[in-house]
N, C-alpha and C. Protein backbone atom coordinates (compact mmCIF):
# COMPACT_ATOMS: atom_id res chain seq x y z
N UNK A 1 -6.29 -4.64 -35.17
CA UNK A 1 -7.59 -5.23 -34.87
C UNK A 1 -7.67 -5.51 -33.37
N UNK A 2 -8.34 -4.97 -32.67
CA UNK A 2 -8.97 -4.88 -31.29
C UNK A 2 -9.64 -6.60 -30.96
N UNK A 3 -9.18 -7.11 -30.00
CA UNK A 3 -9.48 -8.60 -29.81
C UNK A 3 -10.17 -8.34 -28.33
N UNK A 4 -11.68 -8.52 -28.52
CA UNK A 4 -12.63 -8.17 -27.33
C UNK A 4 -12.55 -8.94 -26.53
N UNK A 5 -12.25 -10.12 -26.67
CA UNK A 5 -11.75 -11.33 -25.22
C UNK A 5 -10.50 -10.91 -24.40
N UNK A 6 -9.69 -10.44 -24.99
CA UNK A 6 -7.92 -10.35 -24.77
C UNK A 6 -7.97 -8.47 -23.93
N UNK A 7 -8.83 -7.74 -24.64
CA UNK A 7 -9.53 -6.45 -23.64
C UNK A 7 -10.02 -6.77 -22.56
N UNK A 8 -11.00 -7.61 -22.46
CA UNK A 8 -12.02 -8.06 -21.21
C UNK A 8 -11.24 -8.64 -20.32
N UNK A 9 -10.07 -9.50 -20.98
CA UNK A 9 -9.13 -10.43 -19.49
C UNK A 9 -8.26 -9.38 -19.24
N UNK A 10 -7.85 -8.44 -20.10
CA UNK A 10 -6.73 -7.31 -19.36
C UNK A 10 -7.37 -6.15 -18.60
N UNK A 11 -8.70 -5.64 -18.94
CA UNK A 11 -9.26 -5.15 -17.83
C UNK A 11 -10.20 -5.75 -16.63
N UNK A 12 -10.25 -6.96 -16.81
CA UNK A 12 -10.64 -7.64 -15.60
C UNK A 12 -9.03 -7.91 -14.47
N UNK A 13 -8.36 -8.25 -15.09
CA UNK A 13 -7.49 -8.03 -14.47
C UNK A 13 -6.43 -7.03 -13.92
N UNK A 14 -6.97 -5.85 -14.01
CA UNK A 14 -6.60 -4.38 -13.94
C UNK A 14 -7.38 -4.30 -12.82
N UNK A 15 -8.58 -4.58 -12.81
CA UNK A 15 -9.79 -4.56 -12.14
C UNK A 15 -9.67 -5.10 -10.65
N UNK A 16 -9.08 -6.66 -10.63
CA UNK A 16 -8.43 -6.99 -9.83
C UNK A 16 -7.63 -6.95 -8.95
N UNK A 17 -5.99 -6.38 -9.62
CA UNK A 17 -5.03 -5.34 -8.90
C UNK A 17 -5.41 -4.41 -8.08
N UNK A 18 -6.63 -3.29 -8.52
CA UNK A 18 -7.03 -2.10 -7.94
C UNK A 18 -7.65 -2.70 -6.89
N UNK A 19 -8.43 -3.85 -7.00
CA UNK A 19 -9.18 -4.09 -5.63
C UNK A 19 -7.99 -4.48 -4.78
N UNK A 20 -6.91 -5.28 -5.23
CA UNK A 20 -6.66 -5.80 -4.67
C UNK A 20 -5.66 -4.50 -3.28
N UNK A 21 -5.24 -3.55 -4.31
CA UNK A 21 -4.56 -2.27 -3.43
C UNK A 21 -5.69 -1.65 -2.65
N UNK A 22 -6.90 -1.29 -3.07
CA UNK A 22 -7.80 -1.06 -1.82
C UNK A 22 -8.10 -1.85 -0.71
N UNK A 23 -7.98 -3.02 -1.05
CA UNK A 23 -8.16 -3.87 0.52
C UNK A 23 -6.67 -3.78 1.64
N UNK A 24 -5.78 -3.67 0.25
CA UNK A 24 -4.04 -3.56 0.94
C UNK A 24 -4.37 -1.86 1.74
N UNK A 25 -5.10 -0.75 1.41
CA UNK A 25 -5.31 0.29 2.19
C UNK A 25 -6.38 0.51 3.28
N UNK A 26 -7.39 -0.17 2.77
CA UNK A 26 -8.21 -0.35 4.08
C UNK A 26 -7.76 -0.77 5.20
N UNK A 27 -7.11 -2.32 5.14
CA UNK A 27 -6.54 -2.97 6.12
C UNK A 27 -5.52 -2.36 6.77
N UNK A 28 -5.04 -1.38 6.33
CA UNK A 28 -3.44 -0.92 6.78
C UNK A 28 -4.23 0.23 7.50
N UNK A 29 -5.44 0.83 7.09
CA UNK A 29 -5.95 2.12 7.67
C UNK A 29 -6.39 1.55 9.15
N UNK A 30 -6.94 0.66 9.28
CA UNK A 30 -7.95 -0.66 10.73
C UNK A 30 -6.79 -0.75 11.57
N UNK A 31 -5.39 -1.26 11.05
CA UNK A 31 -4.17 -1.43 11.47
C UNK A 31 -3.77 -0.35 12.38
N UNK A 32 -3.60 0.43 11.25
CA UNK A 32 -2.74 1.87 12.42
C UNK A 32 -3.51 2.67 13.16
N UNK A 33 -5.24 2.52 12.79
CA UNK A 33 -5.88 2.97 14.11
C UNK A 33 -5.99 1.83 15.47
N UNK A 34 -5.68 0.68 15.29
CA UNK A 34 -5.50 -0.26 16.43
C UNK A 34 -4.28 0.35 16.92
N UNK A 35 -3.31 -0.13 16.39
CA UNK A 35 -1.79 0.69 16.76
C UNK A 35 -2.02 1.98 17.62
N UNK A 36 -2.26 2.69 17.31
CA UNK A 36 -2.51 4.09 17.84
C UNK A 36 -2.87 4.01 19.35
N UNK A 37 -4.37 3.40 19.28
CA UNK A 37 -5.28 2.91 20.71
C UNK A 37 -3.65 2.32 21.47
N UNK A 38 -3.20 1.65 21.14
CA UNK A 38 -2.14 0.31 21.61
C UNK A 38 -1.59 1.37 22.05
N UNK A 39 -0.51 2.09 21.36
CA UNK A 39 0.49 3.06 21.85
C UNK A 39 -0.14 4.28 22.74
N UNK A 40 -1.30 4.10 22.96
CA UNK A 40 -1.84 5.44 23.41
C UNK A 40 -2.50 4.42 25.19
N UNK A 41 -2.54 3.43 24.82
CA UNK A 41 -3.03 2.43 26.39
C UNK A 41 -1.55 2.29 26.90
N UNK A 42 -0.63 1.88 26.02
CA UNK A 42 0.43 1.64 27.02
C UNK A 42 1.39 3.08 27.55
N UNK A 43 1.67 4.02 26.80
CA UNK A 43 2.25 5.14 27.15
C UNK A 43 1.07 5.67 28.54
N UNK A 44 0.14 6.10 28.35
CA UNK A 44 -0.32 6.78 29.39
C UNK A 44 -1.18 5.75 30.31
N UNK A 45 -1.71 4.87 30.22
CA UNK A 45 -2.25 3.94 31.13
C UNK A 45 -1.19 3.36 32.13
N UNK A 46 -0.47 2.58 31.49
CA UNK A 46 0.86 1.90 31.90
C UNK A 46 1.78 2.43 32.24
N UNK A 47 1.98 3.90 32.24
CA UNK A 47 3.21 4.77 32.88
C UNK A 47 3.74 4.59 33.97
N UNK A 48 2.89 4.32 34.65
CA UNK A 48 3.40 4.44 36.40
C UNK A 48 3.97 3.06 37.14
N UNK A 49 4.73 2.63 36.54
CA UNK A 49 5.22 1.21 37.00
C UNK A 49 6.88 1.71 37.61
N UNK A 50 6.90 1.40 38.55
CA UNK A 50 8.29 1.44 39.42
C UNK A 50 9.25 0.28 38.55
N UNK A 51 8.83 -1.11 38.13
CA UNK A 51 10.08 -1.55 37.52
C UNK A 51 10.60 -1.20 36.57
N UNK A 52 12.03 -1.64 36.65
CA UNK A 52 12.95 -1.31 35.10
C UNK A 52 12.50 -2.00 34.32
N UNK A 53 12.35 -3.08 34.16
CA UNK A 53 12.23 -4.30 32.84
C UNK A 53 11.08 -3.74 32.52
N UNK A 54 9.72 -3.35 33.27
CA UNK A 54 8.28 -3.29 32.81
C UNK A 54 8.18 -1.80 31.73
N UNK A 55 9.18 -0.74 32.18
CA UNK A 55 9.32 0.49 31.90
C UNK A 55 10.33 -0.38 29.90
N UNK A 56 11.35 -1.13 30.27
CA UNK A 56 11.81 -1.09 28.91
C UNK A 56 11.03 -1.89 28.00
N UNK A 57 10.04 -2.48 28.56
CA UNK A 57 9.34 -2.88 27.81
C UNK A 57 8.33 -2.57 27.21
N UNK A 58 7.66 -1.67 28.12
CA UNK A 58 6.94 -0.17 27.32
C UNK A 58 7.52 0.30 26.07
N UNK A 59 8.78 0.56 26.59
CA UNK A 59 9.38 1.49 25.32
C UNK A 59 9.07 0.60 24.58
N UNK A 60 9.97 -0.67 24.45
CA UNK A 60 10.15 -1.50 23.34
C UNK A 60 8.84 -1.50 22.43
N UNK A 61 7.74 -1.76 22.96
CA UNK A 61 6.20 -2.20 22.55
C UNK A 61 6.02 -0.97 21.52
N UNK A 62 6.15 0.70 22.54
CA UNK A 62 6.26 1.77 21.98
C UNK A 62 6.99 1.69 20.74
N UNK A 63 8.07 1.60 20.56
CA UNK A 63 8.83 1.71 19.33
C UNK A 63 8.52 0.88 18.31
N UNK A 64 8.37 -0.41 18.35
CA UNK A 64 8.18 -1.26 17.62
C UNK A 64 6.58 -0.56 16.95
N UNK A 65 5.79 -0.40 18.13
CA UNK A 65 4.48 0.36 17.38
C UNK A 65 4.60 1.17 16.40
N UNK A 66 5.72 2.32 16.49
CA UNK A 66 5.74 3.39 15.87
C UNK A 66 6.51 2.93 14.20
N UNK A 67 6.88 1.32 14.72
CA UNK A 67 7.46 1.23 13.32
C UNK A 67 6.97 0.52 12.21
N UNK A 68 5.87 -0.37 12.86
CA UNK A 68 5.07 -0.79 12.37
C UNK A 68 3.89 0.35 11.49
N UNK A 69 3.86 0.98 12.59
CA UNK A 69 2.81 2.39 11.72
C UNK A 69 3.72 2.98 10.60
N UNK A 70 4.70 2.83 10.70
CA UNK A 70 6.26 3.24 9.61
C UNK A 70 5.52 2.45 8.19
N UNK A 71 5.51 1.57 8.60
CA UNK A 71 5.23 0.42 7.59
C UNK A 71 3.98 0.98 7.01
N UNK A 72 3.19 0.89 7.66
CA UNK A 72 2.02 0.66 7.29
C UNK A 72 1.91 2.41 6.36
N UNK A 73 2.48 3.35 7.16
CA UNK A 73 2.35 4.85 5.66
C UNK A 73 2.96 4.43 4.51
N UNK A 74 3.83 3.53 4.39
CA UNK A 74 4.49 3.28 3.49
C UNK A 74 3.28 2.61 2.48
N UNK A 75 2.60 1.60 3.34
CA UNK A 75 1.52 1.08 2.03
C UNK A 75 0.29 2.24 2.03
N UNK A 76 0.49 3.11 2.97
CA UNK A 76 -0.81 3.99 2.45
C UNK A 76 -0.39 5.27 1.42
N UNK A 77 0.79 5.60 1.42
CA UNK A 77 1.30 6.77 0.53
C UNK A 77 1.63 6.11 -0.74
N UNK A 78 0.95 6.84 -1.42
CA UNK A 78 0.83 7.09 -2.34
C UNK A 78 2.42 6.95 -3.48
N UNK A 79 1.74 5.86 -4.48
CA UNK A 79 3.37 5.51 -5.02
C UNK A 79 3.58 6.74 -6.33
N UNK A 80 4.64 6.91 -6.41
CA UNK A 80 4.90 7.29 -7.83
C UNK A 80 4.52 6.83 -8.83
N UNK A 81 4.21 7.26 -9.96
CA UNK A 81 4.05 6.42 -11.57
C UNK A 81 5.19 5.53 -11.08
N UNK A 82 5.10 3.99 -11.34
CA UNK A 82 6.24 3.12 -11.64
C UNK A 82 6.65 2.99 -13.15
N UNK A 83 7.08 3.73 -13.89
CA UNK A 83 7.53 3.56 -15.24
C UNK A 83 8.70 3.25 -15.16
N UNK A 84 9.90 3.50 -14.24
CA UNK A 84 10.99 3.05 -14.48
C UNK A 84 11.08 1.88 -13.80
N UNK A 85 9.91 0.93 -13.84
CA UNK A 85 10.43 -0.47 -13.26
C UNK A 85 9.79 -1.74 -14.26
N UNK A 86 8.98 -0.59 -15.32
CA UNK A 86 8.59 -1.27 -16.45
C UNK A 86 9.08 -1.28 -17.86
N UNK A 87 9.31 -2.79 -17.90
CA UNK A 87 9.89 -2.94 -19.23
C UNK A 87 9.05 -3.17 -20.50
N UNK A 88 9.26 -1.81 -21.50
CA UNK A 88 8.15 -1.23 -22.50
C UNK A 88 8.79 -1.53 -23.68
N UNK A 89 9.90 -2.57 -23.95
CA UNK A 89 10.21 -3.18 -24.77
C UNK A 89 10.23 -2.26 -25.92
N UNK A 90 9.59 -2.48 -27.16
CA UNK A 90 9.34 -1.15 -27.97
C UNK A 90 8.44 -0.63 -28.11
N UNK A 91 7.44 -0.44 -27.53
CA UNK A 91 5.88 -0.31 -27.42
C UNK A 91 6.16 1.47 -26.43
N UNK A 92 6.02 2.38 -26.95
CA UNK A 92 5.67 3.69 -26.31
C UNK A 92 4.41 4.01 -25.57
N UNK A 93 4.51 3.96 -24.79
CA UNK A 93 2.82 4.03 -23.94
C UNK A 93 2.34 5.69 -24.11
N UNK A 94 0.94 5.27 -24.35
CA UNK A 94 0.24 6.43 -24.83
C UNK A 94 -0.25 7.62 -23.90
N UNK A 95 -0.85 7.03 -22.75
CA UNK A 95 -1.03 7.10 -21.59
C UNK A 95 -2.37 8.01 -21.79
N UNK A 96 -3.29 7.04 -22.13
CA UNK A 96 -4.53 7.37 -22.92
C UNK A 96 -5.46 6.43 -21.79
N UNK A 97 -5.26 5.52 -21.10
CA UNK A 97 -6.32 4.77 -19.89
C UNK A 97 -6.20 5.61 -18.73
N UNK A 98 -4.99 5.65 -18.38
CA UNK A 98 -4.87 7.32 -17.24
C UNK A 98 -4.39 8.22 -17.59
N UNK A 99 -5.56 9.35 -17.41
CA UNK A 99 -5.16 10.33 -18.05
C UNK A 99 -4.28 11.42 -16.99
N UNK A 100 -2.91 11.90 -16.96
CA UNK A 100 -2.61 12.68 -15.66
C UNK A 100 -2.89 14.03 -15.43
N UNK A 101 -2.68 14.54 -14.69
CA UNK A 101 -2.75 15.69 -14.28
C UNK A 101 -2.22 16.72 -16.07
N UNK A 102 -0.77 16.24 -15.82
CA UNK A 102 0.16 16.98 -16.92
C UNK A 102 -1.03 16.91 -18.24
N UNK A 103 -1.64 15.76 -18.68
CA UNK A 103 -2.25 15.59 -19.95
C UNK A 103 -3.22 16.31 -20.13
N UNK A 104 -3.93 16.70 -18.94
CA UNK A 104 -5.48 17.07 -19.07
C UNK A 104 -5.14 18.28 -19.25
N UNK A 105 -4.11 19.13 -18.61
CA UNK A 105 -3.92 20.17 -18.91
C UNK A 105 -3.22 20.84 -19.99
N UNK A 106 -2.29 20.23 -20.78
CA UNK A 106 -1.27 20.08 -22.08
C UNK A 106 -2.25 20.03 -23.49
N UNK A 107 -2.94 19.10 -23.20
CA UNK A 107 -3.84 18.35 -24.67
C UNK A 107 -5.18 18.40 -24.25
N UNK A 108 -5.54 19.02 -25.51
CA UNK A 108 -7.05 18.97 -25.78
C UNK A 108 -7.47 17.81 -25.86
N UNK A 109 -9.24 17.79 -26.29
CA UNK A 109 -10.43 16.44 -26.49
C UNK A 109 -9.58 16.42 -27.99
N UNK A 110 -9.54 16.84 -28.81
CA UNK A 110 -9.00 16.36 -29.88
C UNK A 110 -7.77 15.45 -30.04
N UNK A 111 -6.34 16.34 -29.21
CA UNK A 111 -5.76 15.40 -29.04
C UNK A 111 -5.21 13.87 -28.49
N UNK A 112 -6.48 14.11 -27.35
CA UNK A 112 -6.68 12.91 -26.67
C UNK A 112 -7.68 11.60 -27.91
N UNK A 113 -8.16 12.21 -28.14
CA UNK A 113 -9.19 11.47 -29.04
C UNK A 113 -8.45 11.06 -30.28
N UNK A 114 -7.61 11.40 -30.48
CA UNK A 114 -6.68 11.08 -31.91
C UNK A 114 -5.09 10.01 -31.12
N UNK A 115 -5.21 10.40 -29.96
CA UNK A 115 -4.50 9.20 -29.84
C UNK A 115 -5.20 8.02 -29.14
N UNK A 116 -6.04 7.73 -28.91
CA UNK A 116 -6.82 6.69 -28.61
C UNK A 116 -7.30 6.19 -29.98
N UNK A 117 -7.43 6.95 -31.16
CA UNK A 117 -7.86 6.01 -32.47
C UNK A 117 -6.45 5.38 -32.95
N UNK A 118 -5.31 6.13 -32.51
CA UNK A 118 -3.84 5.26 -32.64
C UNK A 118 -3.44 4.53 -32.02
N UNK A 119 -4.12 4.00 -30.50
CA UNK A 119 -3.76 3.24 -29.40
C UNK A 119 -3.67 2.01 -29.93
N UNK A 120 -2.71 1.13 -29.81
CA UNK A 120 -2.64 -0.38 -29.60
C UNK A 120 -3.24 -0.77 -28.05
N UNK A 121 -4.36 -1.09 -28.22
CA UNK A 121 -5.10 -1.26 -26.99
C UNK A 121 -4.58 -2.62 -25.85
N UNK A 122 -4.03 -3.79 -26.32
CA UNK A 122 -3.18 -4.74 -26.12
C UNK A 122 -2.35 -4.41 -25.31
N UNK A 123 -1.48 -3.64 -26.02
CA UNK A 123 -0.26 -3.44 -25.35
C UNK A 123 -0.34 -2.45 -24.04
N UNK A 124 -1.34 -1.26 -24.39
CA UNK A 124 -1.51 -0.08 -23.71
C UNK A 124 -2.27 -0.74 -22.29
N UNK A 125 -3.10 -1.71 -22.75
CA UNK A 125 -3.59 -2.87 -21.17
C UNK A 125 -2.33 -3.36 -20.43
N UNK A 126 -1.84 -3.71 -21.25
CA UNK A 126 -0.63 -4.70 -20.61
C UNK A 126 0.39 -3.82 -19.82
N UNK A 127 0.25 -2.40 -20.83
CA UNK A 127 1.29 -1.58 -20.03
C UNK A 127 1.14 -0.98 -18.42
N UNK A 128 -1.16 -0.69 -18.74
CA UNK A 128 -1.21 -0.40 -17.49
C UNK A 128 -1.74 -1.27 -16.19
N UNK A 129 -1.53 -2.98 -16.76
CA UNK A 129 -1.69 -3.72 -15.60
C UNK A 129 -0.19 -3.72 -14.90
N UNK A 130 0.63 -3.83 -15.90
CA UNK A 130 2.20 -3.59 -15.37
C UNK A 130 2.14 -2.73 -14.41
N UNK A 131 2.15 -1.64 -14.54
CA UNK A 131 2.00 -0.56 -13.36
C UNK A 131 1.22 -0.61 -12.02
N UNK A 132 0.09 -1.10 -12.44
CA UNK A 132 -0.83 -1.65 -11.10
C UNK A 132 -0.48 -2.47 -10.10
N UNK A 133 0.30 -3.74 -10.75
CA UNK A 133 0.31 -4.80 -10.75
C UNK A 133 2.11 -4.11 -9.67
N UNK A 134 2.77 -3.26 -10.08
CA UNK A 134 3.94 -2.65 -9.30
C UNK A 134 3.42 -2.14 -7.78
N UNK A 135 2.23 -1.39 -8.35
CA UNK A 135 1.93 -0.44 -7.18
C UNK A 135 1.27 -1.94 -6.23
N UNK A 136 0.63 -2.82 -6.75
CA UNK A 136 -0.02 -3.77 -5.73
C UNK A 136 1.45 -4.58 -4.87
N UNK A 137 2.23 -5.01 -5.42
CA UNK A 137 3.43 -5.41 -5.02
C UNK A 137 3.91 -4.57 -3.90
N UNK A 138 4.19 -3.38 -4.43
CA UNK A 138 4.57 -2.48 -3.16
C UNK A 138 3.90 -2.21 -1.92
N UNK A 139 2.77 -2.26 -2.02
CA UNK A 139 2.25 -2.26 -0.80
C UNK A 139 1.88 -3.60 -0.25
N UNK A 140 1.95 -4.64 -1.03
CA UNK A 140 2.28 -6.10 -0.14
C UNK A 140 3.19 -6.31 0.62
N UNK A 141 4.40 -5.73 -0.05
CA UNK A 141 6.18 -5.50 0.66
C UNK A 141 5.55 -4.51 1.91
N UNK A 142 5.25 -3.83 1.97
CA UNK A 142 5.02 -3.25 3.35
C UNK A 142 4.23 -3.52 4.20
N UNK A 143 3.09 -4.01 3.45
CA UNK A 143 1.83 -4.36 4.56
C UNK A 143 2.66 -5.88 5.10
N UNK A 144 3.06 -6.66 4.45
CA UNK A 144 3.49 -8.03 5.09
C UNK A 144 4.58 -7.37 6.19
N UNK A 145 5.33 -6.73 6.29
CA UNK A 145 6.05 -5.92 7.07
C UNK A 145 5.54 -5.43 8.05
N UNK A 146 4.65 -4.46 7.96
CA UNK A 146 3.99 -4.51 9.31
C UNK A 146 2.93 -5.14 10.21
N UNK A 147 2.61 -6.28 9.24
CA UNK A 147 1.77 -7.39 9.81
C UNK A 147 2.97 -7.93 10.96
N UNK A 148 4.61 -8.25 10.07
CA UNK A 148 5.66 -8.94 11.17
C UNK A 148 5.44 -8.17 12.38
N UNK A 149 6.31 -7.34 12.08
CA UNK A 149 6.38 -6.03 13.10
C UNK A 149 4.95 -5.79 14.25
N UNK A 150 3.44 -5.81 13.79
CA UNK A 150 2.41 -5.81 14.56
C UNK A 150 2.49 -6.87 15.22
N UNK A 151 2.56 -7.74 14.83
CA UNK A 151 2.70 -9.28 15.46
C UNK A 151 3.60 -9.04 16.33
N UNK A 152 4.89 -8.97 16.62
CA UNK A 152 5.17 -9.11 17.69
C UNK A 152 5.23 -7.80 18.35
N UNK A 153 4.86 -6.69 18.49
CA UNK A 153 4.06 -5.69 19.14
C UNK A 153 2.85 -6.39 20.06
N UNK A 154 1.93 -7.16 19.42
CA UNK A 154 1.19 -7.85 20.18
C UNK A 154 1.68 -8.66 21.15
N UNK A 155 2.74 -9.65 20.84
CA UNK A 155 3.32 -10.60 21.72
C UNK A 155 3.90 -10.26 23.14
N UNK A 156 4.36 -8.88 22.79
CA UNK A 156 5.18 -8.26 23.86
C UNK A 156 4.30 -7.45 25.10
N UNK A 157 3.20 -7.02 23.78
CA UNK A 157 1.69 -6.72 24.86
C UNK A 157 1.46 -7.64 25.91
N UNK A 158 1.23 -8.79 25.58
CA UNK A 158 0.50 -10.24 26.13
C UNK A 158 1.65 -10.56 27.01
N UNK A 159 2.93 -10.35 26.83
CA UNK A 159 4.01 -10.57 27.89
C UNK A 159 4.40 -9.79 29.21
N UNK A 160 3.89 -8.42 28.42
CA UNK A 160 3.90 -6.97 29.41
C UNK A 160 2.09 -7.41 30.37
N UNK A 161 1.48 -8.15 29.53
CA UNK A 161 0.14 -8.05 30.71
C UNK A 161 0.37 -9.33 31.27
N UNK A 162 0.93 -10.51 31.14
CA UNK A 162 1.14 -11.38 32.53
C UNK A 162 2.15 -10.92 33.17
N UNK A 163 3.33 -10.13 33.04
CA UNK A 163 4.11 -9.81 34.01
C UNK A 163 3.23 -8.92 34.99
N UNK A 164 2.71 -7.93 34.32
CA UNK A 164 1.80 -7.04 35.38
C UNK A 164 1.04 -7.90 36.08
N UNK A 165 0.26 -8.92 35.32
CA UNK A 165 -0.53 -9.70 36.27
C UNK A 165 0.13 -10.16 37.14
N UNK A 166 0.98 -11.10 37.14
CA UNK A 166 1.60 -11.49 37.88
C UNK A 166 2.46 -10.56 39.28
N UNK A 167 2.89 -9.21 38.72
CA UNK A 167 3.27 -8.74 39.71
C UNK A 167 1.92 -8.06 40.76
């Protein structure tokens, strides 16, 4: 028996996750086109400085940029199915809410349609907020990563422009 409240909170909250990984990709997309501008003002704008310290600090800014943008593909590429980080207890997932590539092409409307009248809809929610709910995690682990990493990319900016000022 299908419980229409207990559907509605597991796809509202499915619902949730997904937004919540599109804002984790937008933001990371705003990110590494700032980055870019950054590494692209200090490499060729800033080149021509006679000191040592101002020159390793280029690099430094440079590198750290490039690793931060490290970060940040990491939350924009694309994760694997996470099934092996979900625990499916005894419940076999049907894989009847996403349908993959492999399915659409393997199984007909019939067979799809005959396992959705066998779906435990409960569980098959639960299975695929699990997964979402992986992929949203993962790209928090990276985006908070290159938020660190941007951050002090910036700092070193703001340090590299009062030394220039100053000199």
């Amino acid at each position: 028996m299908v419980n229409e409240t207990e559907i509605g909170v597991l796809l509202g909250a499915i619902n949730d996750a997904q937004e919540t990984i599109r804002a984790f990709d937008l933001k990371a997309e705003i990110l590494t086109g700032i980055l870019t501008l950054l590494i692209s003002l200090v490499a060729f704008v800033w080149h021509d400085t006679d000191a040592c310290l101002l020159q390793y600090l280029d690099i430094l800014i440079i590198i750290a940029a490039f690793l931060a943008i490290g970060c940040l593909g990491a939350v924009l590429y694309p994760a694997n199915n996470p099934l092996g980080c979900i625990k499916n207890g005894t419940y076999i997932p049907k894989g009847v809410y996403y349908l993959s590539g492999s399915t659409l092409k393997k199984e007909s409307v019939s067979d799809i349609a005959q396992k959705i009248a066998n779906t435990n809809w409960n569980e098959e929610l639960v299975f695929e907020l699990m997964k979402v709910s992986s992929i949203r995690e993962r790209k928090n682990h990276w985006f908070v990563w290159s938020m660190r990493i941007s951050a002090a990319v910036f700092v070193l900016l703001f340090i590299l422009c009062i030394v220039r000022y100053i000199k």
